[in-house]
Protein backbone atom coordinates (compact mmCIF):
# COMPACT_ATOMS: atom_id res chain seq x y z
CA UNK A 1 43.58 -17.45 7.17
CA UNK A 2 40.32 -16.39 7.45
CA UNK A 3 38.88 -13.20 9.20
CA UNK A 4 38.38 -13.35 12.60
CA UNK A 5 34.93 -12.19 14.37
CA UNK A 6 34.72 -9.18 15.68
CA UNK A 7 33.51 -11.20 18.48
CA UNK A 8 35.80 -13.76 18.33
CA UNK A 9 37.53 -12.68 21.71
CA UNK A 10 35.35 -15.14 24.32
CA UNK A 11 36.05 -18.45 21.07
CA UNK A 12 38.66 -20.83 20.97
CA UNK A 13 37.46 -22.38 17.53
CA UNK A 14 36.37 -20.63 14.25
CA UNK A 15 32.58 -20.64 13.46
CA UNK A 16 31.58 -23.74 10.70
CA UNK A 17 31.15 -22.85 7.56
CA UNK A 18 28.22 -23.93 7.39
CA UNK A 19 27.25 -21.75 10.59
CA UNK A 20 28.55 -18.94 9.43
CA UNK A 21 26.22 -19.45 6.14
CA UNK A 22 23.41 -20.22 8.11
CA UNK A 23 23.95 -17.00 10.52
CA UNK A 24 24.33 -14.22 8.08
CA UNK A 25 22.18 -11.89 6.89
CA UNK A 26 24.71 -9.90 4.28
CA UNK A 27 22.46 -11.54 1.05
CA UNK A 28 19.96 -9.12 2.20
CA UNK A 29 20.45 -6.85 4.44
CA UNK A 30 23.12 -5.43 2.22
CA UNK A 31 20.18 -2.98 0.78
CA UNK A 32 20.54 -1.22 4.42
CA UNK A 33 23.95 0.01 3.51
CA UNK A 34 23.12 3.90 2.97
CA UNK A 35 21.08 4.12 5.84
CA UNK A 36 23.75 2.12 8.09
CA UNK A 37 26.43 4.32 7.08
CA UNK A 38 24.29 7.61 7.68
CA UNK A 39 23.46 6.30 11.02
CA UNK A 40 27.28 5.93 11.25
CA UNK A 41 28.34 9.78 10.40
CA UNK A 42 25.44 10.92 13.10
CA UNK A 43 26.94 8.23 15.95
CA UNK A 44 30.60 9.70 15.08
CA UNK A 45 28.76 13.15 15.44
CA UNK A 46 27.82 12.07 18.81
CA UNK A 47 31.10 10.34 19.96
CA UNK A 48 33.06 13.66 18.86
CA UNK A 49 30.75 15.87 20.76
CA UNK A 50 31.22 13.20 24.10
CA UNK A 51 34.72 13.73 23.94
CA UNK A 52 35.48 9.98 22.41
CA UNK A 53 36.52 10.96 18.98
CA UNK A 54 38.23 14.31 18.57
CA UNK A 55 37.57 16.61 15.47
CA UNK A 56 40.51 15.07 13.43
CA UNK A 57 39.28 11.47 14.01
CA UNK A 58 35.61 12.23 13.28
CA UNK A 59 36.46 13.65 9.91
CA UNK A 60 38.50 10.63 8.98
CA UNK A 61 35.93 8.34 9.72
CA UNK A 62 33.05 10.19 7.84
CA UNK A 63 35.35 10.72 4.84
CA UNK A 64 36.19 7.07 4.86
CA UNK A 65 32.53 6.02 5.25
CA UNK A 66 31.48 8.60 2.10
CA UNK A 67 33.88 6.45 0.43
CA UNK A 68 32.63 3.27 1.22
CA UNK A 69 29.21 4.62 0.10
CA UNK A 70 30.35 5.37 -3.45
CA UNK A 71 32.13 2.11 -3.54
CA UNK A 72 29.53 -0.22 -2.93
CA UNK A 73 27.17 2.28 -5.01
CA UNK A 74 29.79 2.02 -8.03
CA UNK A 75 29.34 -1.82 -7.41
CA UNK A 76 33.23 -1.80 -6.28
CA UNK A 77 32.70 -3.56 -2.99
CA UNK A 78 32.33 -7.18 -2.66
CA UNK A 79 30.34 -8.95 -0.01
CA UNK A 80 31.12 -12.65 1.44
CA UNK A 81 28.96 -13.96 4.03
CA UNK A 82 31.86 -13.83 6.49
CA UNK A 83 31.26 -10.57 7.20
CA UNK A 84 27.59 -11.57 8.71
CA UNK A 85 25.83 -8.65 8.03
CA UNK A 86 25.95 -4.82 6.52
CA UNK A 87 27.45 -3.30 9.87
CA UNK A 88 30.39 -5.69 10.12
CA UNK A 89 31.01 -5.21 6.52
CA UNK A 90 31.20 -1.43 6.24
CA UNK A 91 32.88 -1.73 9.68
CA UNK A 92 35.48 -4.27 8.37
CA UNK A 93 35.82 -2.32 5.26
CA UNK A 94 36.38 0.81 7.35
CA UNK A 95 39.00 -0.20 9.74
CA UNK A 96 40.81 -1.61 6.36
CA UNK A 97 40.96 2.11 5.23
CA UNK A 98 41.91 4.17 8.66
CA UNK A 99 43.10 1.50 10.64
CA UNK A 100 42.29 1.00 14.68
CA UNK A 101 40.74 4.16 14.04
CA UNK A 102 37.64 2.83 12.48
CA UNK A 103 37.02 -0.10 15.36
CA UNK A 104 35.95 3.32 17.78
CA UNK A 105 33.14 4.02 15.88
CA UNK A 106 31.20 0.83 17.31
CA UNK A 107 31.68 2.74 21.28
CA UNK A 108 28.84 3.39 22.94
CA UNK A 109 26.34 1.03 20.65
CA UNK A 110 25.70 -2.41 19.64
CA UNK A 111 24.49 -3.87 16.09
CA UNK A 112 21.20 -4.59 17.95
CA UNK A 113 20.11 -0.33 18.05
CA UNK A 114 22.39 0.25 14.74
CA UNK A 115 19.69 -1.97 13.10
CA UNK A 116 16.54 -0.37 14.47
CA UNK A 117 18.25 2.48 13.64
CA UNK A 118 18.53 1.23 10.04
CA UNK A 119 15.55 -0.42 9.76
CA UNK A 120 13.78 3.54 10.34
CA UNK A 121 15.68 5.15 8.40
CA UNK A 122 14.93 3.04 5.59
CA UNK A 123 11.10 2.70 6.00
CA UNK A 124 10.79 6.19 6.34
CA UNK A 125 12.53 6.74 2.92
CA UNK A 126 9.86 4.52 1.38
CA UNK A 127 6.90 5.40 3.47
CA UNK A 128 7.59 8.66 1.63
CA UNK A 129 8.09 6.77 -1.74
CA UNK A 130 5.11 4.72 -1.38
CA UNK A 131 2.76 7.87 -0.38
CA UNK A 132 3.81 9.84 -3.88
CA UNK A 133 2.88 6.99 -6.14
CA UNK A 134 -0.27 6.68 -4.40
CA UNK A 135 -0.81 9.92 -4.46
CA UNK A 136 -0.57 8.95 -8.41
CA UNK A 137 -2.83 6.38 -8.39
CA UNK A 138 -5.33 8.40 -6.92
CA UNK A 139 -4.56 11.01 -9.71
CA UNK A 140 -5.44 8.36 -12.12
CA UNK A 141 -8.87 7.64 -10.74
CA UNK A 142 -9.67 10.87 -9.99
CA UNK A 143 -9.17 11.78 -14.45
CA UNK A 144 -11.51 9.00 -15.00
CA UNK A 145 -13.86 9.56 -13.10
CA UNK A 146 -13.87 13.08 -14.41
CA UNK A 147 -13.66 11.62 -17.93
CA UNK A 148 -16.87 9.82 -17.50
CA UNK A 149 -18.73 12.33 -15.61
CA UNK A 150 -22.16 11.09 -17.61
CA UNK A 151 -21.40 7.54 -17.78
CA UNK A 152 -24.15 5.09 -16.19
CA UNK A 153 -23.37 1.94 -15.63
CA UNK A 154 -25.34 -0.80 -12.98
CA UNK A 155 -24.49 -1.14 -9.53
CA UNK A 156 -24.06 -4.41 -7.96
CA UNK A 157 -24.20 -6.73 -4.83
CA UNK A 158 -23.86 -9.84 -4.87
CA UNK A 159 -22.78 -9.27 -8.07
CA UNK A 160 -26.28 -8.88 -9.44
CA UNK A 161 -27.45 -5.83 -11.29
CA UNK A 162 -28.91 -3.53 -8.36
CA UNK A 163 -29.20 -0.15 -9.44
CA UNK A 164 -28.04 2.74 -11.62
CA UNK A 165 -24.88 4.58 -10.84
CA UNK A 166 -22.48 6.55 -12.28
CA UNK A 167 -19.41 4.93 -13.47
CA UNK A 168 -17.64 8.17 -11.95
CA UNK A 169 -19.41 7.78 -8.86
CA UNK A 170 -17.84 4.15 -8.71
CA UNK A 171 -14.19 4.96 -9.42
CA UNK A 172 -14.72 7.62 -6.83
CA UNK A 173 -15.66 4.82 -4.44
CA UNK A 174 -11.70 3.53 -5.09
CA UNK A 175 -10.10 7.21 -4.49
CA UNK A 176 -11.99 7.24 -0.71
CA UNK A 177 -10.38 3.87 -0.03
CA UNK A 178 -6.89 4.84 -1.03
CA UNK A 179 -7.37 8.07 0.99
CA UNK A 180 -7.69 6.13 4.18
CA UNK A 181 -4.99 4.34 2.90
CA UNK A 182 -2.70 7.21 2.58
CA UNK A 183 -4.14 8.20 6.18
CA UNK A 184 -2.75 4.79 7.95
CA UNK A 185 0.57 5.02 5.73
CA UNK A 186 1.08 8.66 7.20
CA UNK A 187 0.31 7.32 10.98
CA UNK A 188 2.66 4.77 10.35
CA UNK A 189 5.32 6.99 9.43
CA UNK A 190 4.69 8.77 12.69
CA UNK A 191 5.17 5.88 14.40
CA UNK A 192 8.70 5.08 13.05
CA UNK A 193 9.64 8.67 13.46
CA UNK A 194 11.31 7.73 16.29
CA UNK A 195 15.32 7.88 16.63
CA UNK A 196 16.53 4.10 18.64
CA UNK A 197 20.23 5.23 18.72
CA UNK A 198 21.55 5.07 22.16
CA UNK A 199 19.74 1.92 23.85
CA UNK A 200 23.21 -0.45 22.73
CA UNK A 201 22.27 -3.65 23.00
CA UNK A 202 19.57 -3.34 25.33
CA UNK A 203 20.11 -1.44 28.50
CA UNK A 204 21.54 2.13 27.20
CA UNK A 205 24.92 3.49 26.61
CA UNK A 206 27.20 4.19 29.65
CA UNK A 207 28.28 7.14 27.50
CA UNK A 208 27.14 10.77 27.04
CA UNK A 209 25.88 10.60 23.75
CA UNK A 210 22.99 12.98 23.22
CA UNK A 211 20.47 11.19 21.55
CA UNK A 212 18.54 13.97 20.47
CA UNK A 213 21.32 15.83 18.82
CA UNK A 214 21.25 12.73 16.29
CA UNK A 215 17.63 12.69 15.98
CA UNK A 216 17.93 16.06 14.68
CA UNK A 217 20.84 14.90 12.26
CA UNK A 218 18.77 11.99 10.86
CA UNK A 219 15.53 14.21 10.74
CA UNK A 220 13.91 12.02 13.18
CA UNK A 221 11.01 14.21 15.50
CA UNK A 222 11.40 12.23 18.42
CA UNK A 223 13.86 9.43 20.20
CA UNK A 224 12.88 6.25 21.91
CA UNK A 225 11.95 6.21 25.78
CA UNK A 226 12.82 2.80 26.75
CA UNK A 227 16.14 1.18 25.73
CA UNK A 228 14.65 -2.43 25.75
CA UNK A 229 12.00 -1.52 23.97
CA UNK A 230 14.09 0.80 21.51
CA UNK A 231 15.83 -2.75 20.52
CA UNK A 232 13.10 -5.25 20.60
CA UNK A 233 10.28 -3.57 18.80
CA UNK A 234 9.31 -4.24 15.45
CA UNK A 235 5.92 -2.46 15.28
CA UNK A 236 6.54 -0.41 12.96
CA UNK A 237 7.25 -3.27 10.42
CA UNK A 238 4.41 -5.03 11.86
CA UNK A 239 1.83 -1.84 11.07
CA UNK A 240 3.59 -1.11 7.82
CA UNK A 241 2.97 -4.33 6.21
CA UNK A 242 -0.13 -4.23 7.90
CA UNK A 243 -1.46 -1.10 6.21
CA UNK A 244 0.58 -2.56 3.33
CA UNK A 245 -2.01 -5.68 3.34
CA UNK A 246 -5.08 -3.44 3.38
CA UNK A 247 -3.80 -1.41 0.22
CA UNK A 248 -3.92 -4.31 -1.46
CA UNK A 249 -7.23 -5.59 -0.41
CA UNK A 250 -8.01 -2.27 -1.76
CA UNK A 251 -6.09 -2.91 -5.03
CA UNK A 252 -6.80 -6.58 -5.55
CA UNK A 253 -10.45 -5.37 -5.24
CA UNK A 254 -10.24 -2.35 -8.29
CA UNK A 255 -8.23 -5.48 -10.39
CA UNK A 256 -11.14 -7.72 -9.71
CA UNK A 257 -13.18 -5.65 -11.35
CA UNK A 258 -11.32 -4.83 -13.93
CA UNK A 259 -10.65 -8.10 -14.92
CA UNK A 260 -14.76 -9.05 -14.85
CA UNK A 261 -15.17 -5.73 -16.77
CA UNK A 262 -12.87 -6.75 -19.45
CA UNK A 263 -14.28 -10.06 -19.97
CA UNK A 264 -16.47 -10.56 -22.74
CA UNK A 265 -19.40 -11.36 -20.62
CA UNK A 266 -19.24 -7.61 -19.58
CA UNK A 267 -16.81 -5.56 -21.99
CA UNK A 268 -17.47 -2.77 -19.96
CA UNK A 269 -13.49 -1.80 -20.34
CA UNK A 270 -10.70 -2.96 -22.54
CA UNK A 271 -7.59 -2.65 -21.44
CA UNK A 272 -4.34 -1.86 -23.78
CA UNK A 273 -2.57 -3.54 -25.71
CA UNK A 274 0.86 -2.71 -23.64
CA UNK A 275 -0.70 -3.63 -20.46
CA UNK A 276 -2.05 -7.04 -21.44
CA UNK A 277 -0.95 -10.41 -22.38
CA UNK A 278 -1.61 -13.22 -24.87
CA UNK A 279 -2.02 -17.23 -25.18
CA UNK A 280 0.83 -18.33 -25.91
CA UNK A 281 -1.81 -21.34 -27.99
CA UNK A 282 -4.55 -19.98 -28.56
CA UNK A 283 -4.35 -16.69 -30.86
CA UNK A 284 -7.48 -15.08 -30.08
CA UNK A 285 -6.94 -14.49 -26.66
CA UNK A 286 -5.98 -11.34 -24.68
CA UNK A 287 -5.68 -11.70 -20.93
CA UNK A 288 -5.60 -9.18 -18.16
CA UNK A 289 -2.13 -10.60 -16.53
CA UNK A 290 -1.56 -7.12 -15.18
CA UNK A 291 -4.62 -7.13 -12.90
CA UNK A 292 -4.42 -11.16 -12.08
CA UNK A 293 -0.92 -10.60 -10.47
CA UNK A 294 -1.80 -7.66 -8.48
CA UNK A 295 -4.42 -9.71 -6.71
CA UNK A 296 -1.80 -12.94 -6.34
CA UNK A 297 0.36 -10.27 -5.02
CA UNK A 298 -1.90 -9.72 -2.63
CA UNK A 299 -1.54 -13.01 -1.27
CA UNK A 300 2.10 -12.95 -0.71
CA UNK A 301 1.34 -9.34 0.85
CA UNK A 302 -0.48 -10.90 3.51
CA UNK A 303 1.91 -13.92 4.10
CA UNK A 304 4.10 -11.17 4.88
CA UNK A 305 2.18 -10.04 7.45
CA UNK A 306 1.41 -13.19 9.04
CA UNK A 307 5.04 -14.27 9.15
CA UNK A 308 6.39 -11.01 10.87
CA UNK A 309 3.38 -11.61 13.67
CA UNK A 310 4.49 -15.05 13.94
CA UNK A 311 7.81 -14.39 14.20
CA UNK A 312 7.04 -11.86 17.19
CA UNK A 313 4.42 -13.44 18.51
CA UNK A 314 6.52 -15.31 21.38
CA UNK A 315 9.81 -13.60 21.39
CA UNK A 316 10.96 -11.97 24.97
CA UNK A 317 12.71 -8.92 25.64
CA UNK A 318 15.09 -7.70 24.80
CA UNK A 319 16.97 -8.51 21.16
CA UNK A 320 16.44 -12.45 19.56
CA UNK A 321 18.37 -13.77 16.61
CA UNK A 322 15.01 -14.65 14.92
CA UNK A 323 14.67 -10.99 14.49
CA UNK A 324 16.85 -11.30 11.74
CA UNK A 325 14.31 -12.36 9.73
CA UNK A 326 11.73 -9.29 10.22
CA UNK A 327 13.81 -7.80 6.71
CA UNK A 328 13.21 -10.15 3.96
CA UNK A 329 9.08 -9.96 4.46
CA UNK A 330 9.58 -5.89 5.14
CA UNK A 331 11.75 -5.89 1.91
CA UNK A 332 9.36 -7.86 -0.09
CA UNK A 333 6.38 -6.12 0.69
CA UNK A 334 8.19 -2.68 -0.22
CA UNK A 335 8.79 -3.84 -3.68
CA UNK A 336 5.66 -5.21 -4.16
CA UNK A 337 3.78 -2.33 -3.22
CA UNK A 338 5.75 0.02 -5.53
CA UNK A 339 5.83 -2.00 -7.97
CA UNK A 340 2.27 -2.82 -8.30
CA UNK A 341 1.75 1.28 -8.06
CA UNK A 342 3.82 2.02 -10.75
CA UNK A 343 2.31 -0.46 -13.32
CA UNK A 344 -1.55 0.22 -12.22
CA UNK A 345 -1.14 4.11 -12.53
CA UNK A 346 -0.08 3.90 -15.85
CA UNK A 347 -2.90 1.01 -16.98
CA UNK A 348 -5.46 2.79 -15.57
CA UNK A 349 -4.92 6.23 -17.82
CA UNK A 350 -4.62 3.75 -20.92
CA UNK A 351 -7.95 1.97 -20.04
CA UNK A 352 -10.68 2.36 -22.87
CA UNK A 353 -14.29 2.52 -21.41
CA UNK A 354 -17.62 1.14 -23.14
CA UNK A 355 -19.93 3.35 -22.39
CA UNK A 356 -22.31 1.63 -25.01
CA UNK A 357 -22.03 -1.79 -23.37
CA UNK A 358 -22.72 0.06 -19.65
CA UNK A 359 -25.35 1.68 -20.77
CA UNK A 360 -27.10 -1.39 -22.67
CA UNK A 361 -26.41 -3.67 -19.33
CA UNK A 362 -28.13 -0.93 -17.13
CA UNK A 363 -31.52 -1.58 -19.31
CA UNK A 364 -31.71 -5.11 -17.86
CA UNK A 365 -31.97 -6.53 -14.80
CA UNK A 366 -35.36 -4.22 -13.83
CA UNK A 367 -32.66 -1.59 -12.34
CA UNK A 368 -34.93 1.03 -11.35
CA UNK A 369 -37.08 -1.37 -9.41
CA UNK A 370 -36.58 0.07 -6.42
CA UNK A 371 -37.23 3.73 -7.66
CA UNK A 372 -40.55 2.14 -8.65
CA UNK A 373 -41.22 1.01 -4.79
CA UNK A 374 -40.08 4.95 -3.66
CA UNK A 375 -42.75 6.20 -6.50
CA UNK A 376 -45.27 4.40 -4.39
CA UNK A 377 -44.46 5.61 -0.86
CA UNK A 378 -44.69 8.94 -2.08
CA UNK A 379 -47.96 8.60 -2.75
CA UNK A 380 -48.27 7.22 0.46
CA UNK A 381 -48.14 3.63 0.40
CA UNK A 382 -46.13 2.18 3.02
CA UNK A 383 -42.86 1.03 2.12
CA UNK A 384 -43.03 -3.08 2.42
CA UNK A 385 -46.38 -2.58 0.46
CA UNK A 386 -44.94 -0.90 -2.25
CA UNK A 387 -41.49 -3.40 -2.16
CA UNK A 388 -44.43 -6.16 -2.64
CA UNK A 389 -46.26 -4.73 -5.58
CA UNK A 390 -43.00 -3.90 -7.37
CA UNK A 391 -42.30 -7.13 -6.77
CA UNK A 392 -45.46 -8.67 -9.11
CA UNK A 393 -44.89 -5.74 -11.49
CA UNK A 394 -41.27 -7.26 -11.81
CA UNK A 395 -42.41 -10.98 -11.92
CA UNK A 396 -45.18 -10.13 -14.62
CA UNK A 397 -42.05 -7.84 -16.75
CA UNK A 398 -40.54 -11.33 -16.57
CA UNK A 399 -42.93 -13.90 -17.81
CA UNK A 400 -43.68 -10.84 -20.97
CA UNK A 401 -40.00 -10.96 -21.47
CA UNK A 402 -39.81 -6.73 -21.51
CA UNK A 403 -38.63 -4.22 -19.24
CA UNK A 404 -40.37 -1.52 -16.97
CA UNK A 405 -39.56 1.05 -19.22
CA UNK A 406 -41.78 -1.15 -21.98
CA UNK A 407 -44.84 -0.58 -19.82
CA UNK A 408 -47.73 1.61 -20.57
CA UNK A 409 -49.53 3.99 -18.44
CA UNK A 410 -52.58 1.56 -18.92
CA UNK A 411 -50.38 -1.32 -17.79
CA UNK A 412 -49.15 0.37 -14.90
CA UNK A 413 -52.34 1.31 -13.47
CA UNK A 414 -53.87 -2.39 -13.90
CA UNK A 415 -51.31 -2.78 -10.60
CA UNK A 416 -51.90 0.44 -8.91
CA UNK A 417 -53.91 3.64 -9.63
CA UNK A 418 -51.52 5.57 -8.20
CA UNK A 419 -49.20 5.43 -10.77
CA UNK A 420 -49.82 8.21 -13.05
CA UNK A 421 -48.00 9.18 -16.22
CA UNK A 422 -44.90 10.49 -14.46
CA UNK A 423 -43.64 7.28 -13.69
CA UNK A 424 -42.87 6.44 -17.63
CA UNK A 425 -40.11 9.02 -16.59
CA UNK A 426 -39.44 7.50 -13.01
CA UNK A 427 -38.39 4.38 -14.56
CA UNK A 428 -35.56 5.82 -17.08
CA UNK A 429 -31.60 4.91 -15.15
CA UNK A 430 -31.29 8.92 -15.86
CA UNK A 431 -34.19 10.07 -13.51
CA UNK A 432 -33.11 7.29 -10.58
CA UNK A 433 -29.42 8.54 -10.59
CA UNK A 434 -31.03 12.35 -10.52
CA UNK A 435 -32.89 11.57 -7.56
CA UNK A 436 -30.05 10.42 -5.52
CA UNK A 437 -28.79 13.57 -4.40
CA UNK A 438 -28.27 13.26 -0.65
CA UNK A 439 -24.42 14.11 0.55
CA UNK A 440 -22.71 10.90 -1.08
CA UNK A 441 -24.97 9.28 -3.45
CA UNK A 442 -24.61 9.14 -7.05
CA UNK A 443 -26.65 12.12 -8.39
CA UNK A 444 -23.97 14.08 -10.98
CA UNK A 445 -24.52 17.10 -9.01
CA UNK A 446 -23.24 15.51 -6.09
CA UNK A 447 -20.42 13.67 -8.07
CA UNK A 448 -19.30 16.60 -9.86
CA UNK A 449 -18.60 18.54 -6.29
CA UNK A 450 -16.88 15.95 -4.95
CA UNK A 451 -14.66 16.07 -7.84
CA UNK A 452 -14.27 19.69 -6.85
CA UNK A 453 -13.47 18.82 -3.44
CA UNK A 454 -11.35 15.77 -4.47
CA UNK A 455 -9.26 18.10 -6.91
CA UNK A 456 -8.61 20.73 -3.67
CA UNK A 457 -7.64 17.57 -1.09
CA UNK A 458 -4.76 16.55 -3.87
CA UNK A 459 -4.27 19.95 -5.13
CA UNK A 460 -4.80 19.14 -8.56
């Protein structure tokens, strides 16, 4: 005979099979089961201190639910999609050890606050998790930048050689993105710091449970203010993924990148042998798989996204079965993030630069153009003047197929006699990176102290 519902009471036939299948949410939301059954010791907590459980009865049930922890941990416990989800499963498993005993743990709440409460306890774990190995990445960036301290490379937009910079300066570019990153992951946290225990299944608990007494068990700061609201919102999921999605903009940007850099057309970076891939037909070939998926990664980031805003975009108070599906897009995104972390840290430090092909692409592309155009204005020429006669001084470098550093004094004053011989120097990638030393530009001096700085945010 099959299990009966907890529920079951108000039914006079047993679910179909192929309801029951369709209903459950065990497949998945089994991964909840350490945070269910902590939420479980603090709720006995609660119900002893109300009077509901006394001492004896509290202590059975938290001993039983240790060891229903170690049991499914030790891969001892068997799930069937009969018990519908995590709660009734470690419930049903529970009242199979102590009897009627364990069916008084479920007073004074309903599965709908159990799984907010789950669902917080869990995200904070790997809010946490996901803020070290970013902190990581940023480690990474941070050495090689510092690695390359005197490495010049071109800057681009539109991805057309615009200017000198320093390939530190550029990595540098990736740490300030990740930093405001690591901000919104941190004021996310805050956000789910907050203990839903207590609003049952959406109006509150007729009992006196003190909510804040299991706040301060499950290291929560604060508890929820509105019992509908404590059931119904999702957020938190909503910003996590959110913030989630912009990391890896972020990330699909760096792998970008990387993935022109290592091309042949650039070879600005190769990447190692352990963190690349080959053809499996044509021998020659070593692709950048690594940095490819992070950016198709990306997409299924932001899928995640949109499907948790769809699926709350029409839902009304309080609790809705289609809430059941806010975990598979929160648990995919989860181990996507980390996992992309963990294998970009690590590719990153192995990363060979080519400082010889940066610095031969930075002599083409008339680089220092606009360093030329600055030369002028300081000798008073106004600015769309001097942009103009660069301009022809460019155009002419073209049709002579040579470069501005390959022009003369002589040459230089046939355009303008107010270049003197100070601009042979002007004209060098070394001088226009020296001259950019206002607070963030590119200038090593400037680089080099906000490596210092850098260093003191992370503590390195």
């Amino acid at each position: 005979m099959r299990n009966k519902k907890p529920w079951s009471g108000r039914f006079l036939e047993p679910t179909n099979r192929l309801a029951e299948r369709f209903n459950a949410s065990i497949s998945f939301d089994k991964r909840l089961y350490r945070w269910d059954i902590l939420g479980s010791k603090a709720h006995a907590m609660a119900l002893w201190k109300a009077g509901i459980l006394t001492e004896r009865e509290y202590k059975r049930i938290t001993r039983a639910l240790s060891i229903i922890e170690r049991e499914i941990e030790k891969g001892r416990f068997t799930f069937t999609p009969d018990m519908e989800d995590i709660h009734m499963a470690i419930e049903r498993r529970l009242i199979e050890k102590i009897g009627p005993l364990g069916g008084k743990l479920h007073t004074g709440r309903s599965r709908n606050d159990q799984i907010a409460l789950d669902m917080r306890l869990y995200l904070k774990d790997e809010i946490r998790d996901i803020l070290s190995l970013l902190h990581e990445l940023k480690r990474a960036i941070v050495k090689v930048a510092k690695e390359n301290m005197d490495c010049i490379m071109p800057g681009y937009t539109h991805m057309q050689r615009a200017q000198p910079v320093l390939l530190s300066h550029h990595m540098l570019a990736y740490y300030e993105m990740l930093k405001r990153d690591r901000a919104r992951f941190e004021a996310c946290l805050r956000r789910v710091d907050s203990m839903p225990l207590g609003s049952g299944a959406l109006a509150g608990s007729p009992y006196n449970l003190d909510r804040y007494l299991v706040a301060e068990i499950l290291g929560f700061s604060t508890v929820t203010e509105n019992s509908l609201d404590g059931v119904s919102d999702r957020d938190f999921i909503v910003e996590f993924i959110s913030c989630a999605s912009i990391l890896m903009m972020h990330l699909s940007r760096l792998c970008e990148e990387l993935i022109i850099w290592s091309s042949q057309e650039f070879s600005f970076i190769e990447l190692s042998d352990a963190f690349s891939t080959g053809s499996s037909i044509m021998p020659q070939k070593k692709n950048p798989d690594i940095p490819e998926l992070v950016r198709g990664k990306t997409a299924r980031v932001y899928g995640n996204l949109i499907t948790l805003l769809t699926l709350m975009k029409a839902l009304p108070l309080a609790y809705n079965k289609d809430m059941q599906e806010d975990k598979p897009p929160l648990f995919d995104t989860v181990d996507t993030v980390k996992d992309v972390l963990r294998v970009l840290t690590p590719m990153l430090m192995d990363m060979r630069i080519n400082r010889e092909a940066m610095a031969d692409a930075v002599k083409k592309g008339f680089l220092t153009a606009t360093d030329v155009a600055d030369y002028l204005v300081r000798k008073g020429m106004p600015f769309r003047d001097a942009h103009r006669k660069v301009g022809a001084i460019v155009a002419h470098c073209i049709r002579k197929n040579i470069t501005l550093e390959d022009l003369t004094l002589r040459d230089w004053r046939r355009f303008s006699t107010l270049f003197e011989e100070d601009i042979l120097r002007a004209v060098s990638p070394e001088h226009s990176i020296s001259t950019k030393t206002i607070y963030g530009g590119t200038a090593l001096r400037r680089v080099k102290e906000r490596i210092k700085r850098v260093e003191k945010e992370m503590k390195i």
